[in-house]
Protein backbone atom coordinates (compact mmCIF):
# COMPACT_ATOMS: atom_id res chain seq x y z
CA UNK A 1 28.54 13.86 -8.45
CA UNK A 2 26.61 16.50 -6.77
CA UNK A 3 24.07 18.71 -8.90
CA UNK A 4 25.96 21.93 -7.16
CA UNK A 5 29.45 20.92 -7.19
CA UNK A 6 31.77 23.35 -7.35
CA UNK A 7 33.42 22.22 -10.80
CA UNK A 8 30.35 22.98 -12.47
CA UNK A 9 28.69 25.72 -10.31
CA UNK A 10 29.12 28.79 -8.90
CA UNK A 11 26.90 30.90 -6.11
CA UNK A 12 27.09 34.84 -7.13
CA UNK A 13 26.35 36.64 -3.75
CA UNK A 14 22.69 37.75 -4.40
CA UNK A 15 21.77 33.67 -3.79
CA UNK A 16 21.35 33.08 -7.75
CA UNK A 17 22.61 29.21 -8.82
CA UNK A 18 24.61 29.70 -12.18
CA UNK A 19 25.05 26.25 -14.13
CA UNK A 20 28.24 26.52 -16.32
CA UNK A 21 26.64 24.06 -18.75
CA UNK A 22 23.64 26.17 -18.56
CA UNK A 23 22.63 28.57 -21.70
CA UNK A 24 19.19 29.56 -22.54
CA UNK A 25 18.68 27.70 -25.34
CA UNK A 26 17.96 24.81 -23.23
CA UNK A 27 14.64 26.53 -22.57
CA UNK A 28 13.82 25.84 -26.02
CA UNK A 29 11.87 22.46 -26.57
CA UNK A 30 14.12 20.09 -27.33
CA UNK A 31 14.08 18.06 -31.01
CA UNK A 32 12.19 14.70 -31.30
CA UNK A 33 15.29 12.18 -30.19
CA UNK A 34 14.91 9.33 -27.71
CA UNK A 35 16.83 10.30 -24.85
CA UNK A 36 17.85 7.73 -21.62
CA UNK A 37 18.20 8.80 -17.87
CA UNK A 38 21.55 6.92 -16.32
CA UNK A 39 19.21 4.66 -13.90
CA UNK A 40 17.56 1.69 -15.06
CA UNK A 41 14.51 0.76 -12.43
CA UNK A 42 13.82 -2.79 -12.81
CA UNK A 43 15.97 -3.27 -16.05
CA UNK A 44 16.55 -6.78 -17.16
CA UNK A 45 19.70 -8.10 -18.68
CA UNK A 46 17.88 -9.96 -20.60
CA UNK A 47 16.13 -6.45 -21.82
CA UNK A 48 19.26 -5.18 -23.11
CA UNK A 49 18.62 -5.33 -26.86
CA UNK A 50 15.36 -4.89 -27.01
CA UNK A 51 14.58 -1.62 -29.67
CA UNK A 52 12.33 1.11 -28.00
CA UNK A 53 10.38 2.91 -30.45
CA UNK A 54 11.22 6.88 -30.99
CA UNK A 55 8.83 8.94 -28.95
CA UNK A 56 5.83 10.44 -31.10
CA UNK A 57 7.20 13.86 -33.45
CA UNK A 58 5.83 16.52 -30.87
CA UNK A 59 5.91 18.99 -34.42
CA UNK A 60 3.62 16.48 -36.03
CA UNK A 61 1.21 15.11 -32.83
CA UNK A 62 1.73 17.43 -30.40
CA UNK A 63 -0.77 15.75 -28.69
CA UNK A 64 0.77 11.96 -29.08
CA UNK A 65 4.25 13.32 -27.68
CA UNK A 66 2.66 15.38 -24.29
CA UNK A 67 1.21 11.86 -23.38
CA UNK A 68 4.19 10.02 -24.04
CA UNK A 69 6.26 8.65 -21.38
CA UNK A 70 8.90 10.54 -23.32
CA UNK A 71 7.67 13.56 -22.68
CA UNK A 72 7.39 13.89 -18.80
CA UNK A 73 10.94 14.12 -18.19
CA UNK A 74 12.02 15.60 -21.01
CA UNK A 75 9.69 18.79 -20.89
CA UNK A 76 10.34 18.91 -16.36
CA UNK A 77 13.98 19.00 -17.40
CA UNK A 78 13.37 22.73 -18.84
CA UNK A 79 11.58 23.71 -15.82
CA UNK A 80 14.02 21.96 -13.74
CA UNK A 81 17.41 24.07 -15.38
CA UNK A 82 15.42 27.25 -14.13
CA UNK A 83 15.59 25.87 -10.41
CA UNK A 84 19.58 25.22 -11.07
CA UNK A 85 19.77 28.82 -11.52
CA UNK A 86 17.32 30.16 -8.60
CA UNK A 87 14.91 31.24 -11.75
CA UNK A 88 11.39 29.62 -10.44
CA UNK A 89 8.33 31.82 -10.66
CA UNK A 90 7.23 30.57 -7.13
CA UNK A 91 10.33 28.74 -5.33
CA UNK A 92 13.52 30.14 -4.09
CA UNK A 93 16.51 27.22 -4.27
CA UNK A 94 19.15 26.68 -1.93
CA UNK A 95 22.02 24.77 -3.48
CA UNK A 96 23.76 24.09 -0.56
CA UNK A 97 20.82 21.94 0.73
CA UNK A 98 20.85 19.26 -1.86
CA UNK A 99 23.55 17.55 0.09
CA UNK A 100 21.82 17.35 3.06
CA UNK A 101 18.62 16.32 1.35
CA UNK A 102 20.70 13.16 0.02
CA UNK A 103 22.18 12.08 3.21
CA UNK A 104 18.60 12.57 4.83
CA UNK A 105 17.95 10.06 2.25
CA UNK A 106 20.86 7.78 3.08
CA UNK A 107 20.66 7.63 6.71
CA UNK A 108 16.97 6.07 6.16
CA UNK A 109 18.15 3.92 3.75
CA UNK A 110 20.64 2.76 5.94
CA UNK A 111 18.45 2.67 8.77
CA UNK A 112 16.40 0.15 7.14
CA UNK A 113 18.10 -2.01 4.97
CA UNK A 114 22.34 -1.88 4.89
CA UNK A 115 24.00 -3.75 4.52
CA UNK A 116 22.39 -5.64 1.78
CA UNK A 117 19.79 -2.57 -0.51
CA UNK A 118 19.82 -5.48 -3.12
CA UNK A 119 17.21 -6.63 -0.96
CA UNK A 120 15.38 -2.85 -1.34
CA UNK A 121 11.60 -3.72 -3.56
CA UNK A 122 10.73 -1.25 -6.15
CA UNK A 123 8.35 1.48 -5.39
CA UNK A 124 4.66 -0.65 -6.17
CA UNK A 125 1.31 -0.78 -4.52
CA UNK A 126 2.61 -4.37 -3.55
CA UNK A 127 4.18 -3.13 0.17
CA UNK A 128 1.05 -1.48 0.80
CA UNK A 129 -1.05 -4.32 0.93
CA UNK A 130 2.01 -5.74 3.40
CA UNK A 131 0.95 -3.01 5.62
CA UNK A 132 1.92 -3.97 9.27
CA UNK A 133 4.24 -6.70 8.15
CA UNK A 134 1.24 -9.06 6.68
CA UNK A 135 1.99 -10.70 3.37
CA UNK A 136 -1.60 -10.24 2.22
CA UNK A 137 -1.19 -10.36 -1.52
CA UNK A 138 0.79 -14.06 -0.80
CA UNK A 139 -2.25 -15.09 1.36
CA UNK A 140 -4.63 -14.23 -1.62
CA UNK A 141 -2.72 -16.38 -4.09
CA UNK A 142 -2.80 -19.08 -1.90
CA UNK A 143 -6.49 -19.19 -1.07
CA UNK A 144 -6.84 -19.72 -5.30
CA UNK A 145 -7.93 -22.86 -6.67
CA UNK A 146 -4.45 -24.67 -7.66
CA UNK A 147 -6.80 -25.14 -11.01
CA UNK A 148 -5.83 -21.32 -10.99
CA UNK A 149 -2.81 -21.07 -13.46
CA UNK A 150 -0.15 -18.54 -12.85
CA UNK A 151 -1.51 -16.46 -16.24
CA UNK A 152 -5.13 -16.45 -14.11
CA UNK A 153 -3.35 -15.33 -10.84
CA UNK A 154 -1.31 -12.47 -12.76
CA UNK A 155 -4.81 -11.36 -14.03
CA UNK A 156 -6.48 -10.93 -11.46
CA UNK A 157 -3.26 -9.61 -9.71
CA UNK A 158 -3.88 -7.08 -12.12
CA UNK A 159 -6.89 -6.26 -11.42
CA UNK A 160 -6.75 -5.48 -7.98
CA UNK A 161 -3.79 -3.73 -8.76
CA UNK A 162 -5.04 -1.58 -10.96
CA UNK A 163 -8.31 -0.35 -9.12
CA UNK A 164 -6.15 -0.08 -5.85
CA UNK A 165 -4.23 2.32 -7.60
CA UNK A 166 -7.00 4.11 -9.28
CA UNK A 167 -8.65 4.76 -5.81
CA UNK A 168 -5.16 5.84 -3.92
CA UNK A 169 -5.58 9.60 -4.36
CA UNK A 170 -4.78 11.54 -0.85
CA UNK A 171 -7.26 10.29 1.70
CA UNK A 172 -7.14 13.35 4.05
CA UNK A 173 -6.27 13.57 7.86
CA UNK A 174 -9.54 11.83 9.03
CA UNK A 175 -10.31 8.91 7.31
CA UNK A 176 -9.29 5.24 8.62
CA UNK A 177 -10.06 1.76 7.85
CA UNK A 178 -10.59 -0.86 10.14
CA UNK A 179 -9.54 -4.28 8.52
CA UNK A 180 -12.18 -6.89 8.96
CA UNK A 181 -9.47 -9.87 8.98
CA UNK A 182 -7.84 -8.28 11.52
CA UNK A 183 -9.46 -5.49 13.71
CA UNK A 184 -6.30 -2.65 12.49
CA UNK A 185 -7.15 0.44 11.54
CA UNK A 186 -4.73 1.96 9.17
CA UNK A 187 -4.61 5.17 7.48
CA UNK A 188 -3.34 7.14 4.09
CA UNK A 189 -2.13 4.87 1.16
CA UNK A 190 -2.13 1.74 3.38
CA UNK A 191 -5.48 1.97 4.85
CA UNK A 192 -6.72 2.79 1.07
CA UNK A 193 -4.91 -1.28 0.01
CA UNK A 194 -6.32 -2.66 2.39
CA UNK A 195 -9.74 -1.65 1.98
CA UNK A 196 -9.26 -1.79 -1.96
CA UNK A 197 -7.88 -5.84 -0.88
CA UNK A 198 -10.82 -6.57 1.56
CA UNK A 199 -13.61 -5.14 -1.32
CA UNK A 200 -11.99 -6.93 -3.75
CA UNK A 201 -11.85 -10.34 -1.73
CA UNK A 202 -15.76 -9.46 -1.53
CA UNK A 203 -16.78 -9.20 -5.05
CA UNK A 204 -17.27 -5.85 -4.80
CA UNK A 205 -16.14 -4.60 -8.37
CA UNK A 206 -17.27 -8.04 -10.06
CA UNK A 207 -20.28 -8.48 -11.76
CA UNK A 208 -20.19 -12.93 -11.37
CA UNK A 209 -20.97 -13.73 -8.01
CA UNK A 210 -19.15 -17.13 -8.87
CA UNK A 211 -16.26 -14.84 -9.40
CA UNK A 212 -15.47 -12.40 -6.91
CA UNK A 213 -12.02 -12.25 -7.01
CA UNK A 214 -12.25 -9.80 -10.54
CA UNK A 215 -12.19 -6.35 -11.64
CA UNK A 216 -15.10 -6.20 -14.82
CA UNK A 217 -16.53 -3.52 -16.36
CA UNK A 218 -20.50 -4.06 -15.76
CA UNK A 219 -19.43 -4.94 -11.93
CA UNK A 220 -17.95 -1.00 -11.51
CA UNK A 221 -20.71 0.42 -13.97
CA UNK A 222 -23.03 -1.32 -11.27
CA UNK A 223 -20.94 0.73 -8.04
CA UNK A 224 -22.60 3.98 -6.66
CA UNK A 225 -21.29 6.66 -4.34
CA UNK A 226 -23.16 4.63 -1.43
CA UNK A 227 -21.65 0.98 -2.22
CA UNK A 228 -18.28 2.70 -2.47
CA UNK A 229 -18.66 4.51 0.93
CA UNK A 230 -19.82 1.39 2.23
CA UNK A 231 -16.44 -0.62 1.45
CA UNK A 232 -14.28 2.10 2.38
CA UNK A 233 -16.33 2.66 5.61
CA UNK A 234 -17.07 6.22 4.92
CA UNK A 235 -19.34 8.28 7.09
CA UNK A 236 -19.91 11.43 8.45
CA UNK A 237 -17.20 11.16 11.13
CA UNK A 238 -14.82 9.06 8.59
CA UNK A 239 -14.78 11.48 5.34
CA UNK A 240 -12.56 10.66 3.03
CA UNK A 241 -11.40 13.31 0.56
CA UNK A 242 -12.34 13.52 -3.01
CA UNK A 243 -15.49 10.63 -2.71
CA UNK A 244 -17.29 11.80 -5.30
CA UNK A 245 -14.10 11.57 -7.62
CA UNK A 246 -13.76 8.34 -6.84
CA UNK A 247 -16.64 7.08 -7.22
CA UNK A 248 -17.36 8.90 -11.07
CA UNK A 249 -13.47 6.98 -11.98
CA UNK A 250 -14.31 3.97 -11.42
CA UNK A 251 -17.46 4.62 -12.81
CA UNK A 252 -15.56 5.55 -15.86
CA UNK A 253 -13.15 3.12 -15.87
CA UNK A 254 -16.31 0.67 -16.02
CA UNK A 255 -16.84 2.21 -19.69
CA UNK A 256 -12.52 2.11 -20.70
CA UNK A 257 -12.55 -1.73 -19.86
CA UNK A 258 -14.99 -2.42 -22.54
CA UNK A 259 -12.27 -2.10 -24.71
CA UNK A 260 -12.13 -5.46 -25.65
CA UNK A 261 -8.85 -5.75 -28.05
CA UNK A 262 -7.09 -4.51 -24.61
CA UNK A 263 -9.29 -5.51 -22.16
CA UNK A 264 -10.68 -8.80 -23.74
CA UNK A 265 -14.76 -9.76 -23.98
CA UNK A 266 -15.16 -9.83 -19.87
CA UNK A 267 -13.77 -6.27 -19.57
CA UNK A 268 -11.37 -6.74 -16.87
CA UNK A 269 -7.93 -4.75 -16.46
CA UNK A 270 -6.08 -7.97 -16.32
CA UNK A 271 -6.66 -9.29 -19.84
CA UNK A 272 -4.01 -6.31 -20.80
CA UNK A 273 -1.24 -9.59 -19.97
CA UNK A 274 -3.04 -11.09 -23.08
CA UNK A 275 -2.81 -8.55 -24.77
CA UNK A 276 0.84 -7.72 -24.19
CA UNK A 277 2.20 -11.06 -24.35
CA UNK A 278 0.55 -11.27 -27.86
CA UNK A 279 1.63 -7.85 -29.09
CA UNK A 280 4.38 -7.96 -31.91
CA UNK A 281 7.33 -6.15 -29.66
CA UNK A 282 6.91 -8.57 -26.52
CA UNK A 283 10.14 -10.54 -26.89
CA UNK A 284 8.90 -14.63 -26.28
CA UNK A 285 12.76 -15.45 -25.14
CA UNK A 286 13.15 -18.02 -22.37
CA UNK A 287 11.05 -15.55 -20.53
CA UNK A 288 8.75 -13.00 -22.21
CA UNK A 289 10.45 -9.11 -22.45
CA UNK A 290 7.74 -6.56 -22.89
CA UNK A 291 8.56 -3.09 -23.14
CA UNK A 292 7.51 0.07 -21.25
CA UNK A 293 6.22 1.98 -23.96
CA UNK A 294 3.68 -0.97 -24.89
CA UNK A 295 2.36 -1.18 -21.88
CA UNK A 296 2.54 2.31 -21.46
CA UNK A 297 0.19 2.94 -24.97
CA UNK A 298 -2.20 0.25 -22.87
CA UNK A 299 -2.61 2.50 -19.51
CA UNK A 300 -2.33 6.00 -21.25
CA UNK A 301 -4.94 5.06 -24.54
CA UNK A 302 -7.04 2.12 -22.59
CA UNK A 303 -7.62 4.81 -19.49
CA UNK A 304 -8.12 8.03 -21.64
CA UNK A 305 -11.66 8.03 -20.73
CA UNK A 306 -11.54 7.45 -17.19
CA UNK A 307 -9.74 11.07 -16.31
CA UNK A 308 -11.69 14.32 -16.40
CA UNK A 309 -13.03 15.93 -19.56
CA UNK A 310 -12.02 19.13 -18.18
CA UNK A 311 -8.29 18.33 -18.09
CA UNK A 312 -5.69 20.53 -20.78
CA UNK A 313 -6.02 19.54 -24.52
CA UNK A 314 -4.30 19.83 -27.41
CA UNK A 315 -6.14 19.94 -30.34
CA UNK A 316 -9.19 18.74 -29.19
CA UNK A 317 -7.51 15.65 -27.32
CA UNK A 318 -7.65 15.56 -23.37
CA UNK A 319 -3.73 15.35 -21.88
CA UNK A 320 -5.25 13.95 -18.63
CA UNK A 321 -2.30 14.59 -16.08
CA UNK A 322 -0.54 17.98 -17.87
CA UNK A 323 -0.43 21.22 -17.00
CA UNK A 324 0.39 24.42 -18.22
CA UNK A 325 3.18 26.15 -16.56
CA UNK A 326 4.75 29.89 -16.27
CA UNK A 327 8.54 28.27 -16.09
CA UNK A 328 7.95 26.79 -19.64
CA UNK A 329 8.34 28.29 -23.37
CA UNK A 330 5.44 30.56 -23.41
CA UNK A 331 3.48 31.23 -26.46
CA UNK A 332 3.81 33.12 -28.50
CA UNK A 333 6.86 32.68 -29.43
CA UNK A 334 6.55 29.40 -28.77
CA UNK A 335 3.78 26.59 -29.98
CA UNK A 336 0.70 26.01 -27.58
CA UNK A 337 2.01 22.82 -26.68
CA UNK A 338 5.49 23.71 -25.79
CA UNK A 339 4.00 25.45 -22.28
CA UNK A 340 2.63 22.47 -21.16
CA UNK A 341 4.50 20.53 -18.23
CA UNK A 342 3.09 16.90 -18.43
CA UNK A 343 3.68 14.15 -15.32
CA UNK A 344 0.80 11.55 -15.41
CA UNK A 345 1.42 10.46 -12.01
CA UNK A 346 -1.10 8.04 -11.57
CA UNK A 347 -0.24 6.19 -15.06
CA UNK A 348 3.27 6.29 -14.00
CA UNK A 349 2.14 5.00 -10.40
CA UNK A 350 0.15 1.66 -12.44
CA UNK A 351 2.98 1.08 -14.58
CA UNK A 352 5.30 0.67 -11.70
CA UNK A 353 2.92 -0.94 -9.84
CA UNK A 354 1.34 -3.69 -12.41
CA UNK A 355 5.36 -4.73 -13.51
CA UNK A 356 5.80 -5.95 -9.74
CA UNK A 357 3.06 -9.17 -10.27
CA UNK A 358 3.81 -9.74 -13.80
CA UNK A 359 7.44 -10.04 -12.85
CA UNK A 360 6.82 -12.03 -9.73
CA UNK A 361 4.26 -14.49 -10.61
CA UNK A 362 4.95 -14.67 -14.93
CA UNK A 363 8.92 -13.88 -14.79
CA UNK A 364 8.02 -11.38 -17.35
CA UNK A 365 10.69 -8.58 -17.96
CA UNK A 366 10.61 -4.83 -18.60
CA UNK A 367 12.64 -3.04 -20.88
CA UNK A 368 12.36 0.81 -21.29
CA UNK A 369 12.07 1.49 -17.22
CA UNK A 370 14.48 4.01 -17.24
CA UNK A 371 11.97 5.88 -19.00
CA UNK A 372 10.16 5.96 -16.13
CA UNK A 373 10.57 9.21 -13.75
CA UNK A 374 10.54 9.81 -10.39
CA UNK A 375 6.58 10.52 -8.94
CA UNK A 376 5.62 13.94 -8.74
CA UNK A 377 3.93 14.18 -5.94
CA UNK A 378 3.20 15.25 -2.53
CA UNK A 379 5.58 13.08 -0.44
CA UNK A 380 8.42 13.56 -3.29
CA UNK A 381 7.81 17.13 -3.65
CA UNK A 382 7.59 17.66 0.13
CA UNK A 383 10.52 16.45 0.99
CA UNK A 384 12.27 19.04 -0.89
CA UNK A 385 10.26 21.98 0.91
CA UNK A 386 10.82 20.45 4.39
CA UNK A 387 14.62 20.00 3.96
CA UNK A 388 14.62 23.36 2.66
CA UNK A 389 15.76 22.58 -0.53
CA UNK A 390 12.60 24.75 -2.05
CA UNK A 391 11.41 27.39 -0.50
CA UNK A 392 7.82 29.04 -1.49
CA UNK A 393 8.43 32.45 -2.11
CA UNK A 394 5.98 35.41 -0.04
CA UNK A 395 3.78 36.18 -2.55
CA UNK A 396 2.74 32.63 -3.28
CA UNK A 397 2.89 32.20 -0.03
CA UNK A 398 0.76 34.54 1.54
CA UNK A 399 -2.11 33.65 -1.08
CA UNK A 400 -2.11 29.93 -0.12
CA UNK A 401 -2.34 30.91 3.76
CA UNK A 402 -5.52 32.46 2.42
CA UNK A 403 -6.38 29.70 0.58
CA UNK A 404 -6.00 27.51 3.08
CA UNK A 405 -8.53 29.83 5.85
CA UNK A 406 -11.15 30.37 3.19
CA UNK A 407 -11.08 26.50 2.54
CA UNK A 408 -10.81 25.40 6.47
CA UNK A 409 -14.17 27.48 7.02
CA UNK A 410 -15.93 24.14 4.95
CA UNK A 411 -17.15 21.49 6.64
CA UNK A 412 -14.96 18.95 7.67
CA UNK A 413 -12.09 20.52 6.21
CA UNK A 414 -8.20 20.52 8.17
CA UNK A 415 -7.77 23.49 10.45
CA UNK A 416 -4.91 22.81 12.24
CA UNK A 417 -0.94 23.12 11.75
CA UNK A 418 -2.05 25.54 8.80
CA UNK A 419 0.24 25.43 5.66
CA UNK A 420 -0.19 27.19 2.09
CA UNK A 421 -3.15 25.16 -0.09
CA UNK A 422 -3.59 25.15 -3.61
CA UNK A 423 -5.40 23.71 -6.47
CA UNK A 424 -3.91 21.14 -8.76
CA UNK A 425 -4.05 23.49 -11.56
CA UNK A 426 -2.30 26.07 -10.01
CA UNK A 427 1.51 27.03 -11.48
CA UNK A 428 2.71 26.93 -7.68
CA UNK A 429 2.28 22.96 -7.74
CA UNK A 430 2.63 22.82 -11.54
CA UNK A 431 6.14 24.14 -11.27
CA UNK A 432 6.67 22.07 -7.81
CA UNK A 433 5.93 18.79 -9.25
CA UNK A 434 8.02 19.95 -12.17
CA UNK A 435 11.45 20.29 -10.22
CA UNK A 436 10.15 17.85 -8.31
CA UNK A 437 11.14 15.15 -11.31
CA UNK A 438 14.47 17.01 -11.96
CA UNK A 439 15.82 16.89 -8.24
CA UNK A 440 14.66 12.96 -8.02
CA UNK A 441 17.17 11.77 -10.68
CA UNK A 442 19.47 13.93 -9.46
CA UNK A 443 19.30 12.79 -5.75
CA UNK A 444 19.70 9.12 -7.23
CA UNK A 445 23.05 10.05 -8.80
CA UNK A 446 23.72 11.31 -5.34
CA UNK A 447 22.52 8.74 -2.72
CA UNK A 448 24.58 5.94 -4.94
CA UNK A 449 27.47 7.99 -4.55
CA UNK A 450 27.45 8.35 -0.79
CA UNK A 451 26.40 5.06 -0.12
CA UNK A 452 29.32 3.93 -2.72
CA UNK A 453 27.61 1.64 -4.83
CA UNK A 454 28.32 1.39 -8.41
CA UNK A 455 27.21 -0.84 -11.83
CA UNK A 456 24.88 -3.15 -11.05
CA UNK A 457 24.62 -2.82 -7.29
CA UNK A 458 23.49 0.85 -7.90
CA UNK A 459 19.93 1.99 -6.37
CA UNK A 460 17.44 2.01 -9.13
CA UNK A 461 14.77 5.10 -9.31
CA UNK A 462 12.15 2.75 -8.05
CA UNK A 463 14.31 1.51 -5.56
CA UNK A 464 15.36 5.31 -4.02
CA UNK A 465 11.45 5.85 -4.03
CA UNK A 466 10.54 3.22 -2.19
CA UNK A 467 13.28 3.44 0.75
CA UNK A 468 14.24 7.20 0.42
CA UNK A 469 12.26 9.65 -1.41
CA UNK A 470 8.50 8.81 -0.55
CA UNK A 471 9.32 7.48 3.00
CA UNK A 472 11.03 10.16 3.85
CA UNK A 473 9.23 12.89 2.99
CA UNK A 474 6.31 10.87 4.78
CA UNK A 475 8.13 11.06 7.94
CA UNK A 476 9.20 14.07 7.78
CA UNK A 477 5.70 15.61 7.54
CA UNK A 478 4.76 13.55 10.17
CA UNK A 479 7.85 15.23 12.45
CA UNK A 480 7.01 18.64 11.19
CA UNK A 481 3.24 18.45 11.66
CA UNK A 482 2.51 15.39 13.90
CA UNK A 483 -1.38 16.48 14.41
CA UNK A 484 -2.34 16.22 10.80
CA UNK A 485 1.08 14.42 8.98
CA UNK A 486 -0.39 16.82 5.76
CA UNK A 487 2.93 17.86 3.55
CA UNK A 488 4.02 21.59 3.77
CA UNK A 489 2.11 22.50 1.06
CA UNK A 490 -1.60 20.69 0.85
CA UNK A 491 -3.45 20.12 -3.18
CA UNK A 492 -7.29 20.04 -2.96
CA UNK A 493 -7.55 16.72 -4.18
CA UNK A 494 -10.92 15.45 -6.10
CA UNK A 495 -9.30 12.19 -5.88
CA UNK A 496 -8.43 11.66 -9.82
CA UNK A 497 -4.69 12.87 -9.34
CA UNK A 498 -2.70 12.74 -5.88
C-alpha cells in the first residue's frame, strides 16, 4: 500500500498532496490511548501476551508523556500529516517520489541479502564493531575467563555497548582511527566502535585495573578531554567534531551510574540486566520477556543527567532530545507542551542496540518493540532529501548556504561540496527529523510490499534500518558528495545528539 496511492490521494495541480482521510483535527494532540505501529522489530512470540503499561496522561505529566517512548511517534505523526498534504513550514513534498525512494530501498536490500532477508540483523551498534567483516565482539567473549558466566558477559556487553553508543555522535569529514589490532583506519560510526572496542579492551573507562573490561562510574569521572583524545587518537590534523561534548557526557554519565538501584554498588551500565530481570513486569517464562517500556524508564530516567541542562523543559524538567516545532499545535490555543516534537534518538539508538546482547548471549525477549520508531537522523532524513522526496524550500535554503560560509570561515571546519547547515535546535531539522519518523514506517509498509513478503517473513523496522534506510542514505551521500560523504543538509553537532 503506497502512502500516495491513488485510492486515497489526489494531486490538485498547484503540487499540494490532499489525504482523503485527512481533516484538521488530526492536528489536535491526540487523547492518552496506547496506540501500536503494524511492524514489530524484534517481537517475540513468546512476547505476545505480555501487558504494556498505558503511556503517562500527557494532561496530567506533560512532562512524563514527552519522554515517553509513546510520545515520539505519536506527536511526529501530526507533523508528518502536514507533509501528506505539501503543508511543511520548510520542505516542499513530492508524492510521486515515495515510490522510487522504496525501490531505492529494495534494490539494496536485494543487492545484499535476497534471497533469504530472514538472515537481515536488526539495526544495533553490534555490525559496527564487525566493521570490515571482523567478528570483534565474538573475539572479546572468547578471550573471557570461561569462570565468566553468560549474566557477566551480557554485563559487560552492556557496558561497552552503552558508552559506544554514547560517544557515536557525527564524527565529521576528518577524523579516522587506526585500529591497533590491525593497522585499518576506519571512519564515521565504524571508526567511532572500534576505537570505543580498543579503549574499552584497555581499561580505559574502568576504575579496577584487575578489571578492565568495565564501564564504572569513578573510572569515567576519572576521564579528561586529554585521555579521551588520546584513545580516539585526536589531534590537530585528526579533529573530531563535538570533543568537548563528549568528553563532559561521559563525564556525566560517570555521576547517572551512581544510581545504584539501576546501576548496582559498582556503578556500571550493565547491572541494568539485574535490575530488569528482577523488576516485577520481566516475565521469568522458559526464557525471561522484558518489556520495552521498562527498559525504556531505565535509559530515559537512569541517563536524565547525562544530556544538557540547556535542553527544552516542561515544568521545570529537562526533555533531553525534544524540540519545539512550527508544524505542531502552537500555543496559545494549545498547551505549552503540545508544540513540542520529541525523538530521543540516542535513547532510541541504546535501546535497540543493548536488546541485540541480551538477546544473543541471555535469550532474553522484548516485548513492546513496535513502539520503537524509525531513527531520526541524518542518514534517515537524508535519504529523503537526496531522492527528492523533501525538498528544502528557498528561504530556508538560502539562510543555511549562509550558515554554512559563516561557519566554514572556523578553523578546521568543511568547506567543500557546500550544502545548507543548521543547528539542532533549528525548526528546519526539527520538522526534518519529524517527517523523517512518519515516512520510515511508511516506507516499511512499502518495501514489504514490493519485495512480497508478508506475516512473519515481513521486514521489521530495525531490520529496513539496518539494510535500507541508514545504508542507503549513507551511500547515497557518499555518490552525491564523494569529497566529504556529509548528508545534504549538515547539523552542528556538539556530539550529545547525532
Amino acid at each position: 500500500m503506497r502512502i500516495f496511492n491513488r485510492k486515497s490521494a489526489k494531486i490538485p495541480t498547484n503540487g499540494e498532496i490532499m489525504d482523503a482521510g485527512f481533516n484538521s483535527s488530526n492536528l489536535k494532540s491526540p487523547p492518552p490511548t496506547q496506540t501500536f505501529h503494524k511492524s514489530s522489530p524484534l517481537l517475540s512470540p513468546l512476547a505476545l501476551d505480555v501487558t504494556l503499561p498505558a503511556p503517562p496522561d500527557p494532561t496530567l505529566d506533560p512532562a512524563a508523556y514527552l519522554r515517553s517512548i509513546w510520545a515520539v511517534r505519536a506527536r511526529c505523526q501530526l507533523v508528518y500529516q502536514r507533509a501528506k498534504r505539501n503543508q511543511l513550514a520548510h520542505f516542499d513534498v513530492d508524492g510521486t517520489k515515495f515510490g522510487e525512494t522504496a525501490n531505492y530501498l529494495v534494490s539494496i536490500i536485494k543487492r545484499d541479502y535476497a534471497p533469504d532477508y530472514s538472515q537481515i540483523p536488526s539495526h544495533g551498534r553490534w555490525q559496527h564493531f564487525e566493521a570490515g567483516g571482523r567478528p570483534r565482539v565474538e573475539q572479546l567473549i572468547a578471550a573471557w575467563p570461561k569462570t565468566v558466566d553468560a549474566q557477566e558477559k551480557t554485563r559487560r556487553l552492556i557496558d561497552l555497548f552503552l558508552v559506544s553508543v554514547l560517544l557515536d555522535a557525527g564524527a565529521g569529514t576528518r577524523w579516522s582511527y587506526k585500529s591497533k589490532e590491525s593497522g585499518k583506519v576506519y571512519k564515521r560510526s565504524e571508526g567511532l566502535a572500534i576505537a570505543s572496542l580498543e579503549m574499552f579492551k584497555a581499561g580505559y573507562f574502568s576504575s579496577d585495573t584487575q578489571k578492565p573490561s568495565q564501564v564504572d562510574s569513578l573510572g569515567l569521572k576519572r576521564m579528561s578531554v586529554q585521555q579521551l583524545a588520546k584513545g580516539l587518537q585526536v589531534t590537530e590534523y585528526n579533529p573530531i567534531a563535538g570533543m568537548e561534548g563528549r568528553a563532559g557526557l561521559l563525564l556525566r554519565l560517570g555521576d547517572a551510574l551512581k544510581n545504584s538501584a539501576l546501576f548496582g554498588a559498582e556503578g556500571r551500565p550493565g547491572h541494568m540486566l539485574d535490575y530488569l530481570l528482577s523488576h516485577p513486569t520481566t516475565q521469568a517464562a522458559s526464557v525471561p520477556v522484558v518489556t520495552v517500556p521498562t527498559l525504556w524508564t531505565v535509559l530515559i530516567n537512569g541517563l536524565s543527567g547525562v544530556w544538557p541542562s540547556s535542553r527544552t523543559q516542561i515544568d521545570g524538567v529537562s526533555l533531553g532530545d525534544a524540540w519545539p516545532c512550527s508544524s505542531m499545535p502552537q500555543s496559545p490555543p494549545g498547551l505549552p507542551w503540545e508544540t513540542i516534537a520529541p525523538f530521543h534518538k540516542l535513547t532510541q539508538w541504546l535501546c535497540y542496540s543493548l536488546m541485540v546482547p541480551m538477546r544473543r548471549v541471555m535469550g532474553i525477549h522484548f516485548a513492546g518493540t513496535e513502539l520503537l520508531t524509525g531513527l531520526p537522523e541524518y542518514r534517515n532524513g537524508g535519504l529523503l532529501v537526496d531522492t527528492g522526496l523533501l525538498t528544502l524550500k528557498d528561504k530556508d535554503a538560502k539562510r543555511g548556504l549562509a550558515q554554512y560560509r559563516e561557519n566554514s570561515m572556523l578553523k578546521g571546519q568543511p568547506n567543500m561540496e557546500v550544502v545548507p547547515l543548521f543547528a539542532t535546535h533549528d525548526d528546519v531539522i526539527v520538522e526534518w527529523r519529524a517527517v523523517t519518523v512518519g515516512f520510515l514506517d511508511d516506507l516499511l509498509v512499502e518495501v514489504n510490499g514490493i519485495l512480497g513478503l508478508s506475516g512473519s517473513d515481513k521486514l521489521t523496522l530495525a531490520q529496513m534500518l539496518e539494510a535500507g534506510s541508514w545504508k542507503g542514505g549513507r551511500e547515497l551521500a557518499e555518490v552525491s558528495r564523494p569529497n566529504t560523504k556529509e548528508p545534504p543538509i549538515m547539523i552542528i553537532s556538539d556530539g550529545t545528539v547525532f
